[in-house]
Every structure is written in C-alpha cells, then in structure tokens.
Protein backbone atom coordinates (compact mmCIF):
# COMPACT_ATOMS: atom_id res chain seq x y z
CA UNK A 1 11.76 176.18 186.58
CA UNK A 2 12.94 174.00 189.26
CA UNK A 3 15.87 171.64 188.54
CA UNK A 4 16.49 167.78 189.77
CA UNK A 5 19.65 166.66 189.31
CA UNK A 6 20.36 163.00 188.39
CA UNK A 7 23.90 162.48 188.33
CA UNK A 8 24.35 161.85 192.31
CA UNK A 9 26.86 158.48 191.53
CA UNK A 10 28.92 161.04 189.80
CA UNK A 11 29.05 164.11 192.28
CA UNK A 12 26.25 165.19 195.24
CA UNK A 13 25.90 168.50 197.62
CA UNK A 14 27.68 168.52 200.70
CA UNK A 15 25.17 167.29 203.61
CA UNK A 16 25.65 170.84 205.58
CA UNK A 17 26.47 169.06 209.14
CA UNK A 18 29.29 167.59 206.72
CA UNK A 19 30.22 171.10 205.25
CA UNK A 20 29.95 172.78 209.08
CA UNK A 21 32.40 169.90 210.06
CA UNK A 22 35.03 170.19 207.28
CA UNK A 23 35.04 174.34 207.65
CA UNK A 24 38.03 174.11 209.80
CA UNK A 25 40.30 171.90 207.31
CA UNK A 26 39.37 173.74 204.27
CA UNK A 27 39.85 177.27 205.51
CA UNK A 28 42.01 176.88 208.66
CA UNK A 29 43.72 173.62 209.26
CA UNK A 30 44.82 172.64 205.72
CA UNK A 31 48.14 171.52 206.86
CA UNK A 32 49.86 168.26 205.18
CA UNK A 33 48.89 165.23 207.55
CA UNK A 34 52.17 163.76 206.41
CA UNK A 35 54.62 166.17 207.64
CA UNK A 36 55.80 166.82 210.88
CA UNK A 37 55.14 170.85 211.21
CA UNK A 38 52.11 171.47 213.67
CA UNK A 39 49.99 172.30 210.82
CA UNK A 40 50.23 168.59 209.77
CA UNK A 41 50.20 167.26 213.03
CA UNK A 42 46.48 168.50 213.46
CA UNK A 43 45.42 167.59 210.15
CA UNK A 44 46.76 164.01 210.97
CA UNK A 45 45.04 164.11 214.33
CA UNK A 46 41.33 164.86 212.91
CA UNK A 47 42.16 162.20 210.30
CA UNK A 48 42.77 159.26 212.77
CA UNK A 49 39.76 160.42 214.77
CA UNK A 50 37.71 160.48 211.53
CA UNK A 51 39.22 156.74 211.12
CA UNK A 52 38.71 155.80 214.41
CA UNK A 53 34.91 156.76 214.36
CA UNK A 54 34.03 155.23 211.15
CA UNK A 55 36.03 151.88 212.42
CA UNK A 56 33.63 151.91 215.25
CA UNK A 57 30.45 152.47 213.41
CA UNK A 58 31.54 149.85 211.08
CA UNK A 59 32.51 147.46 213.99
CA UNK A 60 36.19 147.17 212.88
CA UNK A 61 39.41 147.62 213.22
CA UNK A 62 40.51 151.30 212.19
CA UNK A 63 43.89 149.41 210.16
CA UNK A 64 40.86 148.68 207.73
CA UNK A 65 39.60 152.05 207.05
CA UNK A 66 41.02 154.03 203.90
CA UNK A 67 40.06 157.28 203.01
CA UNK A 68 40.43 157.63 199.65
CA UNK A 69 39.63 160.19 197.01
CA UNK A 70 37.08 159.21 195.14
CA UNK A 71 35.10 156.39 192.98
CA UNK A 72 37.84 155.50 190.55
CA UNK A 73 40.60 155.54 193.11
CA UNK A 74 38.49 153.67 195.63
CA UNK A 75 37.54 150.72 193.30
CA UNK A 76 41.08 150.37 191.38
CA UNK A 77 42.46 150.30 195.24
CA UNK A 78 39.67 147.07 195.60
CA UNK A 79 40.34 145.44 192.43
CA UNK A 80 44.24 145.63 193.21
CA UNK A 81 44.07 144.24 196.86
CA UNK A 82 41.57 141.33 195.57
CA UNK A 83 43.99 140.39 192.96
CA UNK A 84 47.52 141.33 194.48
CA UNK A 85 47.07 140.50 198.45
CA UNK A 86 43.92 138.33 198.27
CA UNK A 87 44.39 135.97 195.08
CA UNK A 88 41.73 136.81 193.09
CA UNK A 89 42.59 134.92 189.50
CA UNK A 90 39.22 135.22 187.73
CA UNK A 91 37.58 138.69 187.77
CA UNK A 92 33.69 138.37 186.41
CA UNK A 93 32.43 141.73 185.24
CA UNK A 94 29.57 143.29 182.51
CA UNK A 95 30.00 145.68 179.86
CA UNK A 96 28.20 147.89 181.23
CA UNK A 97 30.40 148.74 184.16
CA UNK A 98 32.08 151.99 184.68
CA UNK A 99 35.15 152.31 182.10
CA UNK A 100 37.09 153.49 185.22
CA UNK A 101 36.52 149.45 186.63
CA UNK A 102 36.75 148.07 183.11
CA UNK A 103 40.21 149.14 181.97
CA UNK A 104 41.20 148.27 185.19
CA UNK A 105 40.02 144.40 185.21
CA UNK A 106 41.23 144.62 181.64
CA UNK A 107 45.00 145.45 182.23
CA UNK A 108 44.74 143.03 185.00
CA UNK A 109 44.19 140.29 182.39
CA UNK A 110 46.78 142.16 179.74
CA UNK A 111 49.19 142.09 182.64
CA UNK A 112 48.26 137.93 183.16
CA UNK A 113 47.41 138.86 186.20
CA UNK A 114 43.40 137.40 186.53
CA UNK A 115 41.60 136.08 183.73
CA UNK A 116 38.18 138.17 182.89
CA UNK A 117 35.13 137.36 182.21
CA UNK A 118 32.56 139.71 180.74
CA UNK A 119 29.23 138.31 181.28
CA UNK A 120 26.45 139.20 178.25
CA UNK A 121 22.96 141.13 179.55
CA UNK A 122 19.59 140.40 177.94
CA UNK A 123 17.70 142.79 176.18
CA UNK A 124 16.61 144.39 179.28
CA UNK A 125 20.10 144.96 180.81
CA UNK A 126 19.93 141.96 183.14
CA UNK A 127 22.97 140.07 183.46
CA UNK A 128 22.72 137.08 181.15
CA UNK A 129 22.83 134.53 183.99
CA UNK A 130 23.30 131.46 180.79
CA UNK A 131 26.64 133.33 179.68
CA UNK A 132 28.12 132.27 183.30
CA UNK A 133 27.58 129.20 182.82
C-alpha cells in the first residue's frame, strides 16, 4: 500500500539538496556558533552566509533575517515584536488558530498587554466577516 502523508504544516522530508547541504553541520561542524573556539567560529560563519543569502533573495537587509526553530517559536517571536516593539494594541484572531498562537494572543490580553478579538466563522469555517464589525 502506498502512503500520502498529510501533516506537511506539522513536519515535511528534508528536500535532499537541503540534506546534502546541512551534512557538514550535523556530522562535522556542529560547533556552538556562540562561542569563540574554532568549532563555533565556522558554525557562525555558515550561519551569516545562510543570512546573508536569504537577505538577498528576500531583497533585505540581513539585520532582518532570524532563524528560528520552528512554527511556535517563529510566530510567538511575531506576535511579541508586533505588540512589544511595534504597538500592536488590538490582536484579531479565530478559534480555529493553532493553540500555540492562541495562548499566546491570550496571555497578551491577561498580561493587558493588547486587547483580543476572536472573530466567529460560519458554518463552513469562513471567518464571520459580521462579527468584525
């Protein structure tokens, strides 16, 4: 029987020109990137290249690239810098969102830090666009 797997948001393969590329740091050069032994050095190196190439893909600055390690640290990291360094008082979310973005945007509001706003859906999972009213 063959298998399909649906669960790609959660966890996917490694593309193999992505596995062939991280050989060296996950066998080899393993080192710290934020110590100062030669180890870490070169781990820090391929980091800020990796930075650096992204940056330029994305046409921007490489100060505005974070690596980070996955979908829960990534969009808590978001959520903080909209609310902490960008302002952000009122946070509109559904219930349907991820529980890792939900107790987030919740203890922001706990905290008095953003109101929320947890929009309805219709019976067919469609934001209730009369609720945001």
């Amino acid at each position: 029987m063959r298998r399909i797997y649906f669960d790609n948001a959660a966890t996917t393969s490694l593309d193999p020109d992505v596995l062939e590329a991280m050989m060296p740091y996950l066998t080899e050069k393993f080192g710290n990137p934020s110590s100062i032994y030669s180890y870490g050095r070169e781990t820090k190196m391929a980091i800020e290249t990796a930075r650096k190439t992204v940056a330029r893909i994305l046409n921007c600055n490489p100060g505005e690239i974070f690596f980070t390690s996955g979908g829960t640290e990534s969009s808590n990291t978001a959520i903080n810098a909209a609310v902490r360094d960008l302002g952000c008082k009122h946070i509109i979310t559904s219930p349907i969102e991820h529980h890792a973005t939900l107790h987030t945007v919740e203890q922001m509001e706990h905290c008095g830090l953003a109101k929320l706003s947890i929009l309805r859906l219709t019976k067919d999972g469609h934001l209730d666009n009369a609720d945001a009213c």
